[in-house]
Protein backbone atom coordinates (compact mmCIF):
# COMPACT_ATOMS: atom_id res chain seq x y z
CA UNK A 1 101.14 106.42 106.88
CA UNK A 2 103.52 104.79 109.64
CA UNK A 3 107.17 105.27 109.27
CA UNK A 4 110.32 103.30 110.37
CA UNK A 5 113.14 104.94 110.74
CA UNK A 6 116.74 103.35 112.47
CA UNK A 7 119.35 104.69 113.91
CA UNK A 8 122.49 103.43 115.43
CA UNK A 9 124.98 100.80 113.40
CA UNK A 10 128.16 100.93 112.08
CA UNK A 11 131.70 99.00 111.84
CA UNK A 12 133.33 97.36 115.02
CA UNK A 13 135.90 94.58 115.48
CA UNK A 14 135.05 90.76 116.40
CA UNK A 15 133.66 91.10 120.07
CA UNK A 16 132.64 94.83 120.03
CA UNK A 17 129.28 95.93 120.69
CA UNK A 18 126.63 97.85 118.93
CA UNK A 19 123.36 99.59 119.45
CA UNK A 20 120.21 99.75 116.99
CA UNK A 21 117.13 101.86 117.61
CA UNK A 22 113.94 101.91 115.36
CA UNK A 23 111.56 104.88 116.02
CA UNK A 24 107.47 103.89 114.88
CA UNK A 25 105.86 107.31 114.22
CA UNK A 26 102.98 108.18 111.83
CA UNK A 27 100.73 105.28 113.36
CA UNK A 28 97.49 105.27 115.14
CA UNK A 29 97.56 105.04 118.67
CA UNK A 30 98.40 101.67 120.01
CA UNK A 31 98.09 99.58 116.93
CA UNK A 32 101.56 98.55 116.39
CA UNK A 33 101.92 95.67 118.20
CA UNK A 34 105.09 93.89 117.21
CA UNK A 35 108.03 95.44 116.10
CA UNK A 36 111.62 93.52 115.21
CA UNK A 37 115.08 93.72 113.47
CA UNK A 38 116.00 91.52 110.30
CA UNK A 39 119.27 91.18 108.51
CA UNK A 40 120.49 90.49 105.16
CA UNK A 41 123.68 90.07 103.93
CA UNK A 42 125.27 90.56 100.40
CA UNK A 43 123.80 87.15 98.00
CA UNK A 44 121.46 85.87 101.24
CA UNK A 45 118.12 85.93 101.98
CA UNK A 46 116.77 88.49 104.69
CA UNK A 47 116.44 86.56 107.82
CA UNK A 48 115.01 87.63 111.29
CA UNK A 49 117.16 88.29 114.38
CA UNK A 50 114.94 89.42 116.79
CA UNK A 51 111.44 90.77 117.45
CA UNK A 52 109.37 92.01 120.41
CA UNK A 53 105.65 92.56 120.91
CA UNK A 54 104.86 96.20 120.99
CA UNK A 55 101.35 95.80 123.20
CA UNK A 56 100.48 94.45 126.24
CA UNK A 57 102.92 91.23 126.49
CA UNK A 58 106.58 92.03 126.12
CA UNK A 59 107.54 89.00 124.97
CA UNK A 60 110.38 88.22 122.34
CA UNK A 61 112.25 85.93 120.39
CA UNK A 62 115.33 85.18 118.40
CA UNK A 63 117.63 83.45 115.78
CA UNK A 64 119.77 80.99 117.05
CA UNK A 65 123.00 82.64 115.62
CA UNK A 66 122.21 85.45 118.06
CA UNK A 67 120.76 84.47 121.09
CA UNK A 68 122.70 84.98 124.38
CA UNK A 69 124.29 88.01 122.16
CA UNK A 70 122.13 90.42 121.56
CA UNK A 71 118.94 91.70 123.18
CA UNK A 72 115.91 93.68 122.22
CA UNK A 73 113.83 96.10 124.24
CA UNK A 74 111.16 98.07 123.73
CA UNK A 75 109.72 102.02 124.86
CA UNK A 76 106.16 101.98 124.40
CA UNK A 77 105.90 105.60 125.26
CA UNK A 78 108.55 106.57 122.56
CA UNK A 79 107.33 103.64 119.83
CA UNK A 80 111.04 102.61 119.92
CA UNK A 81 112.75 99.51 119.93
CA UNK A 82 116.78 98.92 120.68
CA UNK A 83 119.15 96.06 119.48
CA UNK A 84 121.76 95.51 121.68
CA UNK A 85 124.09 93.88 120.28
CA UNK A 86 127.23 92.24 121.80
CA UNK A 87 130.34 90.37 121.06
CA UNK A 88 129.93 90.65 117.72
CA UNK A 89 131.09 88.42 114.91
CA UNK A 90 132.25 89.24 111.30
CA UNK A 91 128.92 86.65 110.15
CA UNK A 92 126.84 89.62 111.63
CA UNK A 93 127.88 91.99 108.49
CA UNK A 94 124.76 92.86 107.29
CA UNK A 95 122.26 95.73 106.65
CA UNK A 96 119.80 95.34 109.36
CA UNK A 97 116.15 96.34 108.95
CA UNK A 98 113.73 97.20 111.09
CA UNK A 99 109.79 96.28 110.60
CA UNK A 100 106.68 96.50 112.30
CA UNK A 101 103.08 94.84 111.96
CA UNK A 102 99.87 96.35 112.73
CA UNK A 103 97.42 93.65 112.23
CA UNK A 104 97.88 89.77 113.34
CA UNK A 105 98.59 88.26 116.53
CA UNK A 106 101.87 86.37 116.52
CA UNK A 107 105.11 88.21 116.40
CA UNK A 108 107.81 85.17 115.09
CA UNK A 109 110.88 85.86 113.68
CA UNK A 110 109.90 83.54 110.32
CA UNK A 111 109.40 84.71 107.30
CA UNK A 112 109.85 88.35 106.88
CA UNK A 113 107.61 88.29 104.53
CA UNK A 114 104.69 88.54 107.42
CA UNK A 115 106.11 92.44 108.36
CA UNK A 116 104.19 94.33 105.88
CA UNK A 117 106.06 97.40 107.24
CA UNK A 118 110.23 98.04 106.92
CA UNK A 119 112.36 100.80 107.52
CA UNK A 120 115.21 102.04 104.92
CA UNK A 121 118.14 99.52 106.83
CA UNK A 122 121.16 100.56 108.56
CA UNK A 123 124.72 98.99 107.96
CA UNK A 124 126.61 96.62 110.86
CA UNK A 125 130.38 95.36 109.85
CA UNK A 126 132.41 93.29 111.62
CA UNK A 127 135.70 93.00 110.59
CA UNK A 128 137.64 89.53 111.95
């Protein structure tokens, strides 16, 4: 059974910076092949921020509200995936999640609903 498990988070000011990781482990070999970070704040829907293909292409995408800010890599030796995330803003509160699919092709940001796979969330705070 695969596993998700994040690391990283926590409370900054407006404009700080912050680093997420997501370690994949308990899969078979090579079939995780897009992995990404999704948000949800207190009384809102969980919305994507960004996700990366795990395989062969290394392609990624993002939410408007984010792009230009933060940035996602991936370690396909480790199974890991970062968030970096800069000059952050108090609208980027949230509990961010990381998830993973194993079976598919595309890796979109929209809906969450397609990651069958989600880790247990770590907090971000932003205070203005």
């Amino acid at each position: 059974q695969g596993r998700l498990v994040e690391s990283g988070g926590g409370s900054v000011e407006t404009g700080g910076s912050l680093r997420l990781s997501c370690k994949a482990s308990g899969y078979a070999r090579n079939s995780v092949y897009c992995m990404g970070w999704f948000r949800q704040a207190p009384g809102k829907e969980r919305e994507g921020v960004a996700t990366i293909f795990t395989s062969m292409s290394s392609r990624s995408y993002y939410s408007d509200s984010v792009k230009g800010r933060f940035n996602i890599t991936r370690d396909m030796v480790e199974n890991t995936i970062t968030l970096q995330m800069n000059d952050l803003k108090p609208e980027d509160t949230a509990m961010y999640y990381c998830a993973a699919k194993v079976s598919g092709s595309s890796c979109y940001i929209d809906p969450p609903s397609l990651f069958p796979d989600w880790g247990q969330g770590t907090q971000v705070t932003v205070s203005s």
